[in-house]
Protein backbone atom coordinates (compact mmCIF):
# COMPACT_ATOMS: atom_id res chain seq x y z
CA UNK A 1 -3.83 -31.26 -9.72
CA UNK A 2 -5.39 -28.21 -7.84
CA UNK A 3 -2.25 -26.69 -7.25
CA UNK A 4 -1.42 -26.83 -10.95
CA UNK A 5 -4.43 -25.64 -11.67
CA UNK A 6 -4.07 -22.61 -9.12
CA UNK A 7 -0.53 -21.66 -10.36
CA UNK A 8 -1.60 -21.93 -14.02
CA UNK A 9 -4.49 -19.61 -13.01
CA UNK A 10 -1.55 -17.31 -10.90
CA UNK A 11 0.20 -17.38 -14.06
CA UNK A 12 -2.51 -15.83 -15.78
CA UNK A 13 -3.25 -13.43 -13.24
CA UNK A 14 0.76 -12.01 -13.49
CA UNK A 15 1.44 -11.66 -16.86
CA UNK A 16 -2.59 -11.31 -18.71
CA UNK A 17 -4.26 -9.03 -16.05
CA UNK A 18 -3.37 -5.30 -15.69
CA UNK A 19 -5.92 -4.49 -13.28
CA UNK A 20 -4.17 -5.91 -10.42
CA UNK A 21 -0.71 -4.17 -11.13
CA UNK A 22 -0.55 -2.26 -8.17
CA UNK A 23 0.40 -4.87 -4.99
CA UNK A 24 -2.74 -5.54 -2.09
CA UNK A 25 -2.59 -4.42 1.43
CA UNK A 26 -4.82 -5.05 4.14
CA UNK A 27 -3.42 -2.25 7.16
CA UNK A 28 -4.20 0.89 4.54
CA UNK A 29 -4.54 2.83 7.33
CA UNK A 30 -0.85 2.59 8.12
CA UNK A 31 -0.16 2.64 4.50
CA UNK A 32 -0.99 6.15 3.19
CA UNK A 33 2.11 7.45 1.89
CA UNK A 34 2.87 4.60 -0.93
CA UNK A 35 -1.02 5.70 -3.02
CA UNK A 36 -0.90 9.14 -1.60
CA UNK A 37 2.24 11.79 -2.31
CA UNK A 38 0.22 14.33 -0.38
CA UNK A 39 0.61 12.66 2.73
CA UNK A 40 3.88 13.28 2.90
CA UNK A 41 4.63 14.99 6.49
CA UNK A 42 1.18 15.19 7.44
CA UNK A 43 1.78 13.55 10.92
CA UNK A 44 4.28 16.49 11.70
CA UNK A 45 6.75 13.63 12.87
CA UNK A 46 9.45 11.78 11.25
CA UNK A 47 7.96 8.54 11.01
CA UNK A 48 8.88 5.13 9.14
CA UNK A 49 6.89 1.92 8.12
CA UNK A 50 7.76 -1.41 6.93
CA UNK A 51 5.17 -3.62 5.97
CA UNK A 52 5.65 -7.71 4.47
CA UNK A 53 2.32 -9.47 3.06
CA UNK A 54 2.59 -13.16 2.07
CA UNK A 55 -1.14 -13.52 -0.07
CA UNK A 56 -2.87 -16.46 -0.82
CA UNK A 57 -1.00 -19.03 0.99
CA UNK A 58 -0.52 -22.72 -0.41
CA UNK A 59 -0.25 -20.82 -3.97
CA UNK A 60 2.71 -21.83 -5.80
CA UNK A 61 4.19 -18.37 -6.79
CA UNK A 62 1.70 -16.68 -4.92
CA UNK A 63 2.07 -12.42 -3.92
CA UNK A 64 4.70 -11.43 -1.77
CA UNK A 65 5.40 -7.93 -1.27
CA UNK A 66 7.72 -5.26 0.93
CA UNK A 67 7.29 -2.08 1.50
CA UNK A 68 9.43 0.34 3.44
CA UNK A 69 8.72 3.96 3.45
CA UNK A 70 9.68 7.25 5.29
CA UNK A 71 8.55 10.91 5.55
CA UNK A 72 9.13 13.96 7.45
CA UNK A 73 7.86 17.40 7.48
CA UNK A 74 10.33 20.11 5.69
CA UNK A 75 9.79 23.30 7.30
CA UNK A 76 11.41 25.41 4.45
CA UNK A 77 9.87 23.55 1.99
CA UNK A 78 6.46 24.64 3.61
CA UNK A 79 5.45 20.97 3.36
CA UNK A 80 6.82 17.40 3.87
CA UNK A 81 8.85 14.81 1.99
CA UNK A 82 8.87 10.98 1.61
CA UNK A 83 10.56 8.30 -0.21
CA UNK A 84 8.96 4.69 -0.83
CA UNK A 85 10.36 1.64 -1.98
CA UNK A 86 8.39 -1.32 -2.66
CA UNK A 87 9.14 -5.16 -3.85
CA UNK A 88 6.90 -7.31 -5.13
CA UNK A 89 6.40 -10.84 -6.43
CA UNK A 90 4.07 -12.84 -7.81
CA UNK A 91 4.90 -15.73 -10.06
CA UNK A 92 7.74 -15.60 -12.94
CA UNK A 93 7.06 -11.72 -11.88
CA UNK A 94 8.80 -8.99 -9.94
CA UNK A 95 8.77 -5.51 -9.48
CA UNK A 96 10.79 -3.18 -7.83
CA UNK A 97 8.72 0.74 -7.46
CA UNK A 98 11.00 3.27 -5.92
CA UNK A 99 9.40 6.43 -6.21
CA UNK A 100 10.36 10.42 -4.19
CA UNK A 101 7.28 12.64 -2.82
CA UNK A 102 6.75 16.02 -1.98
CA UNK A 103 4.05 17.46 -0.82
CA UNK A 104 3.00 21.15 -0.25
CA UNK A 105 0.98 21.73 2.86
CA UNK A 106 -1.77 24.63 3.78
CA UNK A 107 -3.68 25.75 6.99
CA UNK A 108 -7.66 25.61 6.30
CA UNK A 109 -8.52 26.68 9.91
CA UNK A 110 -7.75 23.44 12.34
CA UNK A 111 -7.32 21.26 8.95
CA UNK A 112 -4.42 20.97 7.13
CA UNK A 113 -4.65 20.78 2.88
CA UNK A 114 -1.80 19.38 1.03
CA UNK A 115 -1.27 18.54 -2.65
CA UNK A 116 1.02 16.33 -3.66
CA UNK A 117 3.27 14.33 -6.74
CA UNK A 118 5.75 11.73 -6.85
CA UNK A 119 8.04 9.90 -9.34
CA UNK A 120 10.38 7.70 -9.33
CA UNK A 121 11.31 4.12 -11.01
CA UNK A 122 9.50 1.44 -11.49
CA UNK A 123 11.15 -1.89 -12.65
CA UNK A 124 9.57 -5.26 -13.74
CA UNK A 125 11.53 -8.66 -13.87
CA UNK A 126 9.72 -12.10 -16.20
CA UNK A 127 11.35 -15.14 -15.51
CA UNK A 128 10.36 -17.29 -18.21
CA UNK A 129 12.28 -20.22 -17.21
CA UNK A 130 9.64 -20.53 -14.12
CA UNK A 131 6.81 -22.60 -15.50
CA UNK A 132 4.74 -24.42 -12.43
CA UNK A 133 2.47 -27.36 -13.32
CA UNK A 134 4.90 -27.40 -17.05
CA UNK A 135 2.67 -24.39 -18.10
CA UNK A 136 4.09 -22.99 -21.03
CA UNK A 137 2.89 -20.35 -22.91
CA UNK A 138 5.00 -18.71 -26.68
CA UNK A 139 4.11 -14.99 -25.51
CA UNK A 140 6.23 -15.92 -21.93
CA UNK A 141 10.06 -14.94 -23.04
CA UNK A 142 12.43 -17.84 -22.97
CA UNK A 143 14.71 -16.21 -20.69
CA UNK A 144 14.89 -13.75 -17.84
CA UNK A 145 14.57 -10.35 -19.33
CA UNK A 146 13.79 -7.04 -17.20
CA UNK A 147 13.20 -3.15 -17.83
CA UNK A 148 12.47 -0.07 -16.19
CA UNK A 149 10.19 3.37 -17.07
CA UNK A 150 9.65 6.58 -15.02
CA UNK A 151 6.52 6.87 -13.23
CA UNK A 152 4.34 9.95 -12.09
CA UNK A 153 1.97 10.18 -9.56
CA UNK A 154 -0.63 13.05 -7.55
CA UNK A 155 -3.03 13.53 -4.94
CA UNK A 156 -4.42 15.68 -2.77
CA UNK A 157 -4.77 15.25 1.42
CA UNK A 158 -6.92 17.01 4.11
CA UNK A 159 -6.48 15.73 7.82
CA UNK A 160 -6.50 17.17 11.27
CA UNK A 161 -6.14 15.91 14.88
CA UNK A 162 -9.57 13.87 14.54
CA UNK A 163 -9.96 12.75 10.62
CA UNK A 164 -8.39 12.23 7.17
CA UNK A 165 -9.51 12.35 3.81
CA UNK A 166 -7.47 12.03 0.46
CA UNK A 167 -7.75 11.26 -3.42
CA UNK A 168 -4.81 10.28 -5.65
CA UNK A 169 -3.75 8.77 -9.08
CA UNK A 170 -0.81 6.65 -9.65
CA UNK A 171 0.93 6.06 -13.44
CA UNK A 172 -0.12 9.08 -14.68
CA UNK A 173 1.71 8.72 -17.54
CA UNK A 174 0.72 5.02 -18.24
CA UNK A 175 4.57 4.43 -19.60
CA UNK A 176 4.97 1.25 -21.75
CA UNK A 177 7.66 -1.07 -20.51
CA UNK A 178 9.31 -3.18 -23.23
CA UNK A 179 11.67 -6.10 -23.09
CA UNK A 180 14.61 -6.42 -24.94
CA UNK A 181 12.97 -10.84 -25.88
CA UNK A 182 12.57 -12.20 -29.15
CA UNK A 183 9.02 -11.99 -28.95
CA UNK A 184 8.91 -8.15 -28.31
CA UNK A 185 7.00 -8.63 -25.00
CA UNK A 186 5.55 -5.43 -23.07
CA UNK A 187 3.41 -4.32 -20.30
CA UNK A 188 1.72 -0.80 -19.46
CA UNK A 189 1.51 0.60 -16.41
CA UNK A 190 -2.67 1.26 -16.12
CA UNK A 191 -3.99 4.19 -13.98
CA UNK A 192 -4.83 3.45 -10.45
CA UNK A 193 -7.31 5.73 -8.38
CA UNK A 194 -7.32 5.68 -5.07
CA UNK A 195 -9.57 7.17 -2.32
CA UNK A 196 -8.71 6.84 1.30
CA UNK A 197 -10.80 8.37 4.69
CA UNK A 198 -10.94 7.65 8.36
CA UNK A 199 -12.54 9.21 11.49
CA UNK A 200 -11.43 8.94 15.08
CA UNK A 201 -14.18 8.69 17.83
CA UNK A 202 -13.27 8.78 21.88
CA UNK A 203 -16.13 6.74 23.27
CA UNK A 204 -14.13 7.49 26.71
CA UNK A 205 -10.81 7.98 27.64
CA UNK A 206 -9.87 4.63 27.27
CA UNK A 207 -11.52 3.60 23.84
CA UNK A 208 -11.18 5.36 20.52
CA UNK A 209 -13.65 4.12 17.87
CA UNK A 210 -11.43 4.66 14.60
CA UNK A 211 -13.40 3.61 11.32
CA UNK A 212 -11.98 4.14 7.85
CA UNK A 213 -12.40 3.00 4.66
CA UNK A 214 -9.66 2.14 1.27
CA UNK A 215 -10.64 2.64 -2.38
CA UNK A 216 -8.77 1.33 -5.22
CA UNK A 217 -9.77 1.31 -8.93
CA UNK A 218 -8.53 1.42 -12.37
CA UNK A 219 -10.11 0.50 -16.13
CA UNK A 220 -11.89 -2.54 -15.33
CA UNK A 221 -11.67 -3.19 -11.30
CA UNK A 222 -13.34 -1.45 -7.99
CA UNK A 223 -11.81 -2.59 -4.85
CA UNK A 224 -12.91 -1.25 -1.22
CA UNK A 225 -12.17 -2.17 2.02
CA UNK A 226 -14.09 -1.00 5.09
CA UNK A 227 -12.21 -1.14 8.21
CA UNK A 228 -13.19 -0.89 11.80
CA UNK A 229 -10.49 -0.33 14.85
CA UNK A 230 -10.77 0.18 18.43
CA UNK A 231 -8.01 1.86 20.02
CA UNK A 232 -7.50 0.78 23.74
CA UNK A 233 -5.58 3.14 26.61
CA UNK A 234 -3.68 4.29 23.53
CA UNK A 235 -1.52 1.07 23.24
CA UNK A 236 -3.76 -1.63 22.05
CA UNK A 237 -6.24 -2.18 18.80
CA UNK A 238 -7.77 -4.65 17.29
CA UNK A 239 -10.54 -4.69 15.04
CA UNK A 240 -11.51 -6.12 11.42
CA UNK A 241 -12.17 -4.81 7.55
CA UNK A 242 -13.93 -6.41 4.63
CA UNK A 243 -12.83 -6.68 1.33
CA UNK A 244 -15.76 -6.46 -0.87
CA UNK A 245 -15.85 -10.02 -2.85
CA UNK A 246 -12.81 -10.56 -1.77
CA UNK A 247 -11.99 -11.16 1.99
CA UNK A 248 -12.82 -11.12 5.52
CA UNK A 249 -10.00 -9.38 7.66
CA UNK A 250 -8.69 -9.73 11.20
CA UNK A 251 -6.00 -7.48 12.41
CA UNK A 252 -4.41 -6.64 15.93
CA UNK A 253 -1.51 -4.57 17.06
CA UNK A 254 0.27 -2.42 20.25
CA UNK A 255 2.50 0.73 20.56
CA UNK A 256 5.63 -1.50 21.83
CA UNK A 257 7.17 1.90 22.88
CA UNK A 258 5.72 5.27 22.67
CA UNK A 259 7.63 5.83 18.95
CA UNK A 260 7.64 1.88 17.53
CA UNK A 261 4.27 0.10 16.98
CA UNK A 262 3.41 -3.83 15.51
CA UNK A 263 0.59 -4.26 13.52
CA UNK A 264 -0.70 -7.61 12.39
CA UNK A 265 -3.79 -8.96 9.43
CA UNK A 266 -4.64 -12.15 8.72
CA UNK A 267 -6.86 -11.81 5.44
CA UNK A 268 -9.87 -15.08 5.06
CA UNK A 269 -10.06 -15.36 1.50
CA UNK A 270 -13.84 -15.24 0.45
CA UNK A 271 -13.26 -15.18 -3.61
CA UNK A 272 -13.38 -18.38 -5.44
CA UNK A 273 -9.87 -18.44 -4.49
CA UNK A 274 -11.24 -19.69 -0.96
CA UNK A 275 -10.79 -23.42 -2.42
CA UNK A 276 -6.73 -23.03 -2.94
CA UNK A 277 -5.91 -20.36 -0.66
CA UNK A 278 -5.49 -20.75 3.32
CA UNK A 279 -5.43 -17.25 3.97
CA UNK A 280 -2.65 -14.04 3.65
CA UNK A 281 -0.35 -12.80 6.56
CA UNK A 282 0.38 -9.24 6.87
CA UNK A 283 2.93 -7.76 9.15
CA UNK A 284 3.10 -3.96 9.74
CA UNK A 285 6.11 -2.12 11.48
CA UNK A 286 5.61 1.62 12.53
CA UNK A 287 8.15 4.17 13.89
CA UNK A 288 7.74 7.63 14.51
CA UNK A 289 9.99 9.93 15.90
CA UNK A 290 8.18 13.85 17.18
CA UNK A 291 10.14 17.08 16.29
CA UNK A 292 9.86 19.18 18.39
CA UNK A 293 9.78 23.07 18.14
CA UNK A 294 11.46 25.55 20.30
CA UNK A 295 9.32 28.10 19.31
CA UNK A 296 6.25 27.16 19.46
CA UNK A 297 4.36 26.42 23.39
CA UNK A 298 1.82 24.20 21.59
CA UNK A 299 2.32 20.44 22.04
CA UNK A 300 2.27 17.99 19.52
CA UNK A 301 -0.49 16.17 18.16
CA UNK A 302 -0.40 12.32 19.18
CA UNK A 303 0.63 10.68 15.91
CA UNK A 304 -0.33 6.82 17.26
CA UNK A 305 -2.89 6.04 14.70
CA UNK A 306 -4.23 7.94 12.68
């Protein structure tokens, strides 16, 4: 009966509520690129993340959601590009957001400014045919139907060697999506703003204090993390966020080699949710790759977490 209930409820959640259109991640900090365009080359490196999230376990049809992305500083472009492409699912729901950056960097003494815009295409599937618990509902479509709009997004960045800051907006344009169904179904993409900081502090030359903190709102919602690493001999962290009303979060990870790290969250749902959900898994894959320049005698900056 509770897992009915809790899919009925997931059901809801998927195809009612627009606030939550934009997936959940718990390692933000190693997920800038996919809220924020202007981050685009910022870590003068050629670096590439995957991250998988399984949310709310025990749900029927609960969250999952992929995410690969990859950017790289463009030298004649005076700035960096990136490219993101993101799956998610939740219930008779899926979405598919791949979406091109570009960002245009400046030098504000040992700080570097960027401003930035993406778009791309952003695709959402209804099954109607899945119905959990024999939920049905006459505004769910009968079939499977799908459709696909353009999407716009832009923010600004400011980070150097020791801290980041950055402010963006995705669906800009708030495009409608409409399905070819009987019942003329359609969804709008809402505005999401997002706010993002962190700060690193050597406590000695082992340790690295690195606190940071993940805003996301839109019409009707406020969600903020607040996140606390410690970076060990440059390999290890571990650490934890909170999620207000929301969760409790755990995470761990190491630099496996000095290019590839392996980040890992395990999210203790604090909600009302807490009664059908055992938890969400989150695994983070990093890869960065230094260019290096001829012409320059200067090194370059250790991109390893922030």
């Amino acid at each position: 009966m509770k897992k009915s209930i809790a899919a009925f409820a997931l059901v809801l959640m998927a195809f009612v509520s627009v606030a939550q259109q934009d997936p959940q991640f718990s390692q933000n900090m190693f997920n800038k690129l996919y809220p924020n365009p202007a981050f685009a080359g910022s870590n003068g490196a050629i670096c590439a993340t995957a991250i998988y999230r399984n949310q709310w376990l025990d749900f029927e049809g609960a969250p999952q959601t992929g995410l690969i992305s990859i950017d790289a500083p463009v030298e004649f472009l005076h700035g960096g590009l990136g490219l993101t492409v993101m799956l998610d699912e939740i219930g008779f729901e899926n979405t598919l957001n791949a979406k091109l950056a570009y960002a245009l960097r400046f030098d504000i003494g040992n700080s570097k400014l960027a401003i930035g815009a993406d778009g791309g295409y952003y695709q959402k599937s209804i099954d109607g045919n899945w119905e959990p618990g024999q939920v049905g509902d006459p505004t769910i479509p009968a079939g499977s139907v799908s459709n696909g709009v353009f999407d716009l997004g832009a923010g600004i960045y400011l980070n150097s060697d020791k801290f980041y800051l950055g402010a963006s907006a995705l669906h800009l344009n708030e495009a409608e999506i409409e399905f070819d169904d009987q019942n003329k179904t359609s969804t709008n993409l809402v505005r999401h703003m997002y706010g993002m900081a962190g700060y690193s502090f050597p406590l000695t030359t082992q340790l690295t204090l690195t606190p940071s903190t993940h805003i996301k709102l839109d019409e009707t919602s406020t969600q903020v993390d607040l996140n606390m690493n410690l970076l060990i001999n440059d390999r290890f962290w571990v650490g934890g966020s909170y999620r207000l009303e929301d969760a409790i979060i755990a995470m761990a990870g190491l630099h496996l080699t000095e290019k590839l790290k392996l980040g890992y969250s395990y999210d203790i749902t604090t909600s009302d949710l807490k009664t059908y959900s055992s938890g969400t898994h989150e695994v983070m894959l990093g890869y960065c790759l230094n260019i290096v320049k001829t012409r320059s005698t200067f090194m370059n900056r250790n991109v390893r977490f922030l």
